[in-house]
PDB file of N, CA and C in Angstrom:
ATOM      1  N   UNK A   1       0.844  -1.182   0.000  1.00  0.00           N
ATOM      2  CA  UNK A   1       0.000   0.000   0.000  1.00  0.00           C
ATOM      3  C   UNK A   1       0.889   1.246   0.000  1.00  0.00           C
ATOM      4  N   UNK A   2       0.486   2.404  -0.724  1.00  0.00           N
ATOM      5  CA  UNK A   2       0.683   3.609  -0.958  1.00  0.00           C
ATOM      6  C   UNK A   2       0.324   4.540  -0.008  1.00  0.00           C
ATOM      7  N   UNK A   3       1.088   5.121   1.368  1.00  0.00           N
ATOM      8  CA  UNK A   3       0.437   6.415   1.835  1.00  0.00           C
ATOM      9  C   UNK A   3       0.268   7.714   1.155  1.00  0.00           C
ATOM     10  N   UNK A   4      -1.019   8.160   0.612  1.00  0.00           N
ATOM     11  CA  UNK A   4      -0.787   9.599  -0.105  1.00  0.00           C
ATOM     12  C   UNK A   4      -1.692  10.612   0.922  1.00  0.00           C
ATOM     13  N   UNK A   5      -0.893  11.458   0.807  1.00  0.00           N
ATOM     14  CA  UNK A   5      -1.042  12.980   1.285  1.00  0.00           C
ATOM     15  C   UNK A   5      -2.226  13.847   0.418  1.00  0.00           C
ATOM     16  N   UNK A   6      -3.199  14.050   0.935  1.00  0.00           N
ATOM     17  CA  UNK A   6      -3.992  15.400  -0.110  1.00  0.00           C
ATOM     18  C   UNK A   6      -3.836  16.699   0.683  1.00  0.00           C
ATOM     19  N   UNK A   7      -3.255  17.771   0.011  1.00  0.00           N
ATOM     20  CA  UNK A   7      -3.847  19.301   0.568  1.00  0.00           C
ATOM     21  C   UNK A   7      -5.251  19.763   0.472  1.00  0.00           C
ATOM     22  N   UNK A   8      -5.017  20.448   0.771  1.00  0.00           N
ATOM     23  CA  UNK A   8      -6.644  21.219   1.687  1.00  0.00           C
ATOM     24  C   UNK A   8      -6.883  21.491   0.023  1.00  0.00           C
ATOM     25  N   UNK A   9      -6.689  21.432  -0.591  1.00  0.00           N
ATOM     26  CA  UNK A   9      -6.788  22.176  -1.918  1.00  0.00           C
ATOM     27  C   UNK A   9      -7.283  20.964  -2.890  1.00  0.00           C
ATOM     28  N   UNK A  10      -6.910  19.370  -2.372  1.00  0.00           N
ATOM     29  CA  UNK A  10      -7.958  18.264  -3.325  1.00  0.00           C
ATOM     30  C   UNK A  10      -8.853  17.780  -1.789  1.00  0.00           C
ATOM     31  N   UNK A  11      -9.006  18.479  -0.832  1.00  0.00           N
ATOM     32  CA  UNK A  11     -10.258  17.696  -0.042  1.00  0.00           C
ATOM     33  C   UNK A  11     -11.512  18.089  -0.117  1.00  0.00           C
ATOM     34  N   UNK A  12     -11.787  19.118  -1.537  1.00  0.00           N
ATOM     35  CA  UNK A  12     -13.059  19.390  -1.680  1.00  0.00           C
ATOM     36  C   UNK A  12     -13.567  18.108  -2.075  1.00  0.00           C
ATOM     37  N   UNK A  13     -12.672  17.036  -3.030  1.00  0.00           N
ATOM     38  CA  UNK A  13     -12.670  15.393  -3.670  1.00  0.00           C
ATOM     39  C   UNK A  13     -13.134  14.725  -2.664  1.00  0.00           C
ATOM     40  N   UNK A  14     -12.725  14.887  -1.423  1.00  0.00           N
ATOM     41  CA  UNK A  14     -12.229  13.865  -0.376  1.00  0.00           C
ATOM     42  C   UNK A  14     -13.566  14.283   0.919  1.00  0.00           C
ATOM     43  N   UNK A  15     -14.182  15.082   0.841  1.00  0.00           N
ATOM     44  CA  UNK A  15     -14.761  15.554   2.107  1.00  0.00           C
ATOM     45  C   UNK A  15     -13.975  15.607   3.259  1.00  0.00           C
ATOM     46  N   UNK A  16     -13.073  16.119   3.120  1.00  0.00           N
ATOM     47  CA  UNK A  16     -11.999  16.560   3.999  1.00  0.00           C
ATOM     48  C   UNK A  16     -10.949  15.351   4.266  1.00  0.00           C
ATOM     49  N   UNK A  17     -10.898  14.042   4.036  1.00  0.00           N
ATOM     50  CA  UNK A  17      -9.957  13.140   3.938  1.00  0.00           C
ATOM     51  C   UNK A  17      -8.213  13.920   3.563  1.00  0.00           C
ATOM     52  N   UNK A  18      -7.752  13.709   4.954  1.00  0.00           N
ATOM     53  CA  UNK A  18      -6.126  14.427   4.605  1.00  0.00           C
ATOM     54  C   UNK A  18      -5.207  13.122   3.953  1.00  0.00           C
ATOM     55  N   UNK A  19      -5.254  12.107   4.300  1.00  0.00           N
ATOM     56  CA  UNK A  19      -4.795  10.657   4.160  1.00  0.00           C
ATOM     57  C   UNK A  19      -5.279   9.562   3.774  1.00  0.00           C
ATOM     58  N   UNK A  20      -4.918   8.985   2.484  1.00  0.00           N
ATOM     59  CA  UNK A  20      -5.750   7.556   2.088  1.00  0.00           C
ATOM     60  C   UNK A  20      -4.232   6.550   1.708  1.00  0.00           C
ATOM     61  N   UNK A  21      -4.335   5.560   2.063  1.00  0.00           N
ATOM     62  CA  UNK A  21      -3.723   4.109   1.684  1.00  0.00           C
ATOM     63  C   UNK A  21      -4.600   4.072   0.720  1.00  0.00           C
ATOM     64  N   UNK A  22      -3.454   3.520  -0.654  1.00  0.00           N
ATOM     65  CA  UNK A  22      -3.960   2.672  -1.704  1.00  0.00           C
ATOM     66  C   UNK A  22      -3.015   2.073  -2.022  1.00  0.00           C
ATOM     67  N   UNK A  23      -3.832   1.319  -2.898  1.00  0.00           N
ATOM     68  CA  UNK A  23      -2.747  -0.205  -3.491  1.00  0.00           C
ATOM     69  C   UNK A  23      -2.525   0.472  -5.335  1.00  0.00           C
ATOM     70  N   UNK A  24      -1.476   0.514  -4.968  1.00  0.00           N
ATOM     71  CA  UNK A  24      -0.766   1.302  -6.748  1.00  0.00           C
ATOM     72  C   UNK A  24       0.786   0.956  -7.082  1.00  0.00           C
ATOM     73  N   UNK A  25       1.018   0.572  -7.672  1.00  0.00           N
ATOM     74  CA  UNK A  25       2.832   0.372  -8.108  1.00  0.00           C
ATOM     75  C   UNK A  25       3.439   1.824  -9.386  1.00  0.00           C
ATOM     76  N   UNK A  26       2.098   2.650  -9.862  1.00  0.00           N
ATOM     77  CA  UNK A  26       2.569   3.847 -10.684  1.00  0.00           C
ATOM     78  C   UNK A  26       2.035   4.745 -10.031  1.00  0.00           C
ATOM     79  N   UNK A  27       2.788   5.993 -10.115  1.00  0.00           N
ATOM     80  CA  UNK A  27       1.572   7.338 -10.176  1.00  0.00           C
ATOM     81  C   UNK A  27       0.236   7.485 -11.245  1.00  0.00           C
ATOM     82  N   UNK A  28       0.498   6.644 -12.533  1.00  0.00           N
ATOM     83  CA  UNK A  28      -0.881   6.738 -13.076  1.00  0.00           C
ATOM     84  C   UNK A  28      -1.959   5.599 -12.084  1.00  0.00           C
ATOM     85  N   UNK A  29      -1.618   4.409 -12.089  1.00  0.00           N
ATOM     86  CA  UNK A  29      -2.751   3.528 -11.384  1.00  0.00           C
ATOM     87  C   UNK A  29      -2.909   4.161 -10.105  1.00  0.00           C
ATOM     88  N   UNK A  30      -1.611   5.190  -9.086  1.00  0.00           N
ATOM     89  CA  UNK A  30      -2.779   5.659  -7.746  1.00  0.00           C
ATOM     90  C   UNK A  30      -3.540   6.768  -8.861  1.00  0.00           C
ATOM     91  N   UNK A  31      -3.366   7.629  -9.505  1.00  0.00           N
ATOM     92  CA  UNK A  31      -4.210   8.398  -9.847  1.00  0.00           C
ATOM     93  C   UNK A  31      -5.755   7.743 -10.285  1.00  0.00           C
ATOM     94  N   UNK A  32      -5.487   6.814 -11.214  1.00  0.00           N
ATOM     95  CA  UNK A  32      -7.144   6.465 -11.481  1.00  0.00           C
ATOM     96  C   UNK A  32      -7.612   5.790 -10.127  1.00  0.00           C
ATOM     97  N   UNK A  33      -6.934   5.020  -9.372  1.00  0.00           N
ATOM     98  CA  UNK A  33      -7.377   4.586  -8.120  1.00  0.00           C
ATOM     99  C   UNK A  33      -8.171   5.459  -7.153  1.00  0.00           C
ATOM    100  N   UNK A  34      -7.522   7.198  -7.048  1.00  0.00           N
ATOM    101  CA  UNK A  34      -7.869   8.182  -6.773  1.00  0.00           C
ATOM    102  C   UNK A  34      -9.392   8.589  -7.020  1.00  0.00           C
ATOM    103  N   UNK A  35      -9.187   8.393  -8.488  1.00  0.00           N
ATOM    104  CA  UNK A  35     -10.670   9.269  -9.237  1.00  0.00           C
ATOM    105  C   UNK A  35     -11.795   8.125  -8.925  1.00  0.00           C
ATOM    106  N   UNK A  36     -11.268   6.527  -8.996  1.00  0.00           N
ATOM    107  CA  UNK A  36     -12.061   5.986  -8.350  1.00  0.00           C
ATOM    108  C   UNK A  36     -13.000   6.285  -7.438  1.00  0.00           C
ATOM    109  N   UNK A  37     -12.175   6.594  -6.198  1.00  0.00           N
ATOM    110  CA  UNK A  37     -12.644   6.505  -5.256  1.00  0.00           C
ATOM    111  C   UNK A  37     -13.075   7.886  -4.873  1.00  0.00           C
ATOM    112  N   UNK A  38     -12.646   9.139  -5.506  1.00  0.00           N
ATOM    113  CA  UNK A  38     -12.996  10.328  -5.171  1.00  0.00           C
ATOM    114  C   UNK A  38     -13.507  11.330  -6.429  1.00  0.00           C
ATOM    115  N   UNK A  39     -14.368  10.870  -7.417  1.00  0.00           N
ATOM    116  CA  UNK A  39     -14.504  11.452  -8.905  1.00  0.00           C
ATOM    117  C   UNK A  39     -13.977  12.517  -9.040  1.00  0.00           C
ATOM    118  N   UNK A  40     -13.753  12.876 -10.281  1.00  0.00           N
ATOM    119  CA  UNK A  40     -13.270  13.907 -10.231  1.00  0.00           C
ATOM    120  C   UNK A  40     -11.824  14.577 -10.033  1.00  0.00           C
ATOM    121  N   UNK A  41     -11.310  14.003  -9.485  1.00  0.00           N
ATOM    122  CA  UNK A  41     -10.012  14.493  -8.393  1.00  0.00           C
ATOM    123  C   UNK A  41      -8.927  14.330  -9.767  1.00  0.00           C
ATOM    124  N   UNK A  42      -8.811  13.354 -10.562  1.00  0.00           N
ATOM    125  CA  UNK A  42      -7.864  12.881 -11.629  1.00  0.00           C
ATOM    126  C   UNK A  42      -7.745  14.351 -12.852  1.00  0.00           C
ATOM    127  N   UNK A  43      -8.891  14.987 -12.641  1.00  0.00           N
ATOM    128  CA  UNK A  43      -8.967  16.105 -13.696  1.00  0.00           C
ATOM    129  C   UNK A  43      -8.203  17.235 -12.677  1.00  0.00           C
ATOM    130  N   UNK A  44      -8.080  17.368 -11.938  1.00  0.00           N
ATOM    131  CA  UNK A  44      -7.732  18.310 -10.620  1.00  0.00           C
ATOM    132  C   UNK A  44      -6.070  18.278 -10.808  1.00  0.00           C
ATOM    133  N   UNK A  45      -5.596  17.186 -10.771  1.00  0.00           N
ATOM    134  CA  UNK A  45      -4.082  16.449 -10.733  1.00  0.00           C
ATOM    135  C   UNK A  45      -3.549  16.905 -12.082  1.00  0.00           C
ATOM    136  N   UNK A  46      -4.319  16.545 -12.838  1.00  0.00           N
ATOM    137  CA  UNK A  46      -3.578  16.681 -14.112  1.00  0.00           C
ATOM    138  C   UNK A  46      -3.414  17.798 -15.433  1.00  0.00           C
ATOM    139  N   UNK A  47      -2.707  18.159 -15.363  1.00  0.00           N
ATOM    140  CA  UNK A  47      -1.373  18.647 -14.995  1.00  0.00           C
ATOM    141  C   UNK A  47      -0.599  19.175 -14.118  1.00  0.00           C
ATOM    142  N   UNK A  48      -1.416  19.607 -13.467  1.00  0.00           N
ATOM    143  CA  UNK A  48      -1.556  20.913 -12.378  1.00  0.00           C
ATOM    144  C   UNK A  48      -0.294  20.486 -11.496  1.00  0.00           C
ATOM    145  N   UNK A  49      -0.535  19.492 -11.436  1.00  0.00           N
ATOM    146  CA  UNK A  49       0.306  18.974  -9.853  1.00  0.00           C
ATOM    147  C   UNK A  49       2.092  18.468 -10.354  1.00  0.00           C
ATOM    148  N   UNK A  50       2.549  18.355  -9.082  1.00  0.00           N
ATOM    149  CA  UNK A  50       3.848  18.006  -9.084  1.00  0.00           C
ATOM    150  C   UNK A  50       3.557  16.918  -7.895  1.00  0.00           C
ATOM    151  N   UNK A  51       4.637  16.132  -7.533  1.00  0.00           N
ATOM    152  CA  UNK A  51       4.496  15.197  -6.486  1.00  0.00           C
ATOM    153  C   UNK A  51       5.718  15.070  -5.867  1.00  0.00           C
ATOM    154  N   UNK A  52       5.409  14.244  -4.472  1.00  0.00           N
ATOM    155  CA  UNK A  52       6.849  14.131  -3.874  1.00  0.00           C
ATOM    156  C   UNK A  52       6.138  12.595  -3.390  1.00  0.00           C
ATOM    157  N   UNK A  53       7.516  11.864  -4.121  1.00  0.00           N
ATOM    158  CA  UNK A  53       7.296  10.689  -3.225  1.00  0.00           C
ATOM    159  C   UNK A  53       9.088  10.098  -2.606  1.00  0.00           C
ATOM    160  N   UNK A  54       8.258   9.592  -1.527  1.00  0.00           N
ATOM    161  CA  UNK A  54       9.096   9.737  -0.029  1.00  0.00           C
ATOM    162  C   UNK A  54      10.304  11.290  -0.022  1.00  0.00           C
ATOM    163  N   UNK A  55       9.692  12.030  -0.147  1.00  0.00           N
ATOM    164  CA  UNK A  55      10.563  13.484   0.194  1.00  0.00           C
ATOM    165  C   UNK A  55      11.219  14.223  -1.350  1.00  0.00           C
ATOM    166  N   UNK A  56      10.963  13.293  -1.819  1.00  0.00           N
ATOM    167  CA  UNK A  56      11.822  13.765  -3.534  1.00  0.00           C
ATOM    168  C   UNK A  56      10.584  13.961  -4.277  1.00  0.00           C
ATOM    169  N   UNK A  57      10.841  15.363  -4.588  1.00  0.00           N
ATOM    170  CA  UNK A  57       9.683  16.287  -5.675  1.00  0.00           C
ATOM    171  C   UNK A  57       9.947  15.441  -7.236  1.00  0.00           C
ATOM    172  N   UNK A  58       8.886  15.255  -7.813  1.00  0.00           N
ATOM    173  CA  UNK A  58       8.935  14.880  -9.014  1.00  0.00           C
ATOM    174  C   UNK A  58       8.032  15.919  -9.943  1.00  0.00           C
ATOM    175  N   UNK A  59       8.670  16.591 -11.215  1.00  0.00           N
ATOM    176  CA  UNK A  59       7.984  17.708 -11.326  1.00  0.00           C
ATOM    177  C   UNK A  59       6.571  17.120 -13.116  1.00  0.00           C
ATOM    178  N   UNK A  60       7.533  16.239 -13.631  1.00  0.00           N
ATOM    179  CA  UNK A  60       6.303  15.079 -14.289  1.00  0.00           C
ATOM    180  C   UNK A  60       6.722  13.998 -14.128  1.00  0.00           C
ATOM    181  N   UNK A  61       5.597  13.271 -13.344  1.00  0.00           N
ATOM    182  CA  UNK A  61       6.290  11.845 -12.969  1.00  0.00           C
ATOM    183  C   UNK A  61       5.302  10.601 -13.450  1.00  0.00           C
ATOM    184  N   UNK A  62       4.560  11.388 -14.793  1.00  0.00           N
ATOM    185  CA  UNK A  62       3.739  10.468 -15.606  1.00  0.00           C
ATOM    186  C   UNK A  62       4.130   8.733 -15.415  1.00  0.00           C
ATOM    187  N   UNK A  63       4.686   8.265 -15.826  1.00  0.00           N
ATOM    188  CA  UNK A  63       4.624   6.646 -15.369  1.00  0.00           C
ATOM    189  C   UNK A  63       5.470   6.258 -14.222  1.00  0.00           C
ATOM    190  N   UNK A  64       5.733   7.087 -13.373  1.00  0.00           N
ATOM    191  CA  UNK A  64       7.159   6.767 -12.426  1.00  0.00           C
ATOM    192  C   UNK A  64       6.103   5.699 -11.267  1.00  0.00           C
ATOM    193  N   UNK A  65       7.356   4.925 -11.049  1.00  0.00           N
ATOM    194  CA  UNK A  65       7.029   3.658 -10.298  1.00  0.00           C
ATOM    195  C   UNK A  65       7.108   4.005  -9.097  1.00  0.00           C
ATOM    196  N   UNK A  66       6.180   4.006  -8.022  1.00  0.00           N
ATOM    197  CA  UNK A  66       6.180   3.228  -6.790  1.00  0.00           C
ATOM    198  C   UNK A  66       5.724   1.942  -6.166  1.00  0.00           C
ATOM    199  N   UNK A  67       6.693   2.476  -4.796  1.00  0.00           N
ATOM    200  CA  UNK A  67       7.427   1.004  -4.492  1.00  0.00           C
ATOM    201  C   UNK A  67       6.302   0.725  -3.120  1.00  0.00           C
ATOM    202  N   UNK A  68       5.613  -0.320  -2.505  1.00  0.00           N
ATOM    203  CA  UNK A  68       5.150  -0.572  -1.209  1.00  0.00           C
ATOM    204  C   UNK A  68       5.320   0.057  -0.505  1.00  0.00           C
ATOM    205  N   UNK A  69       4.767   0.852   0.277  1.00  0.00           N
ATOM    206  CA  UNK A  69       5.585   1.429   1.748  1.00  0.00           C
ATOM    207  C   UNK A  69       5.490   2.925   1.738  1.00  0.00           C
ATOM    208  N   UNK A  70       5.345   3.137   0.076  1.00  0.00           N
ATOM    209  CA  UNK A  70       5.726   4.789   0.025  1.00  0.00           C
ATOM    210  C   UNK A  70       4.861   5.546   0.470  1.00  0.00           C
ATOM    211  N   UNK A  71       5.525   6.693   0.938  1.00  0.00           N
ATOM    212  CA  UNK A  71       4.977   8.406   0.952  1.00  0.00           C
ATOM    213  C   UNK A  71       4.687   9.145  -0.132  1.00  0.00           C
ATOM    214  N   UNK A  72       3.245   9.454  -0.701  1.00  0.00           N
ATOM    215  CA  UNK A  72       3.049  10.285  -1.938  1.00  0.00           C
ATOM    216  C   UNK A  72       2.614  11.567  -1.152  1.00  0.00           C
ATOM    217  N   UNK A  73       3.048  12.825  -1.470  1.00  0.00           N
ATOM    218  CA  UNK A  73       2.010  14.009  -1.362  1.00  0.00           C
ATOM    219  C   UNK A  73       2.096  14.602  -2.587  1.00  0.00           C
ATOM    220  N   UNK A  74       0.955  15.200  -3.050  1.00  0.00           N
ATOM    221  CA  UNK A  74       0.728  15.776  -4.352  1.00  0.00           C
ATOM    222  C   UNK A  74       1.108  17.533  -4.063  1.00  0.00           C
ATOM    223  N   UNK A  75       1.995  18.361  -4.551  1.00  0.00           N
ATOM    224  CA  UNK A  75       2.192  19.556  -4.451  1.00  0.00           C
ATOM    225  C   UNK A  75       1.319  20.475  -5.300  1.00  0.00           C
ATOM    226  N   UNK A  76       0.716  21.538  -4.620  1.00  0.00           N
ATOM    227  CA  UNK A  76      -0.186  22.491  -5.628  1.00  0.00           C
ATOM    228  C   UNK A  76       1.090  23.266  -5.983  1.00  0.00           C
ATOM    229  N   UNK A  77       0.372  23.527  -7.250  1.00  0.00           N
ATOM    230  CA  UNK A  77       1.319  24.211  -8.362  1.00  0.00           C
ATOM    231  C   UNK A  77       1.739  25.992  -7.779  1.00  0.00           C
ATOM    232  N   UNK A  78       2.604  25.984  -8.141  1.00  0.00           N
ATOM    233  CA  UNK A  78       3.249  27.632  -7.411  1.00  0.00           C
ATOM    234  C   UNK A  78       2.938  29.030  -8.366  1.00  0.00           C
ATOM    235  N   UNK A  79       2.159  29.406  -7.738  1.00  0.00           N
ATOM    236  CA  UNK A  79       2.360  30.490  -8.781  1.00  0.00           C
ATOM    237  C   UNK A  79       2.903  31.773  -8.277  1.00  0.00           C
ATOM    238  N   UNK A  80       3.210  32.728  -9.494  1.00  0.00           N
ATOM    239  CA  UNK A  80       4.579  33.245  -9.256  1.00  0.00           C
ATOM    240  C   UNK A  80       3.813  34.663  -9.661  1.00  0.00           C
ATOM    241  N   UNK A  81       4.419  35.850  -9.588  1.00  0.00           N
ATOM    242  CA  UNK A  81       4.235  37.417 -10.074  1.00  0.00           C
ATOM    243  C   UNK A  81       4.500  38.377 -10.193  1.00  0.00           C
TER     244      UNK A  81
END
């Protein structure tokens, strides 16, 4: 299982859910796993987002593999001015 992190910014998806375990070996399968379980949320992510899994930012991490055990948090995008 996958620990992922949501900000206050995808728990409108979640009804306030800060933390979900899922079972995923990519960032695409937790993502549809995601929209699964929270509609919607997969259109929210994509592109928008960056991720960190276990502490290392990934800035497109379209098929990147995770491993059992991991830490995902999804980063909202920065904007700048």
């Amino acid at each position: 299982m996958v620990n992922v992190f949501l900000g206050s910014n995808l728990q409108r998806f979640t009804h306030g859910v800060e933390e979900v375990e899922v079972n995923a070996s990519s960032v695409k399968s937790l993502i549809a796993e995601l929209d699964r379980r929270y509609p919607g949320i997969a259109d929210a992510l994509d592109p928008k987002f960056a991720l960190a899994i276990n502490g290392e930012v990934i800035a497109n991490p379209g098929y990147e593999k995770i491993s059992d055990g991991s830490e995902v948090r999804f980063l909202a995008p920065m904007q700048g001015g």
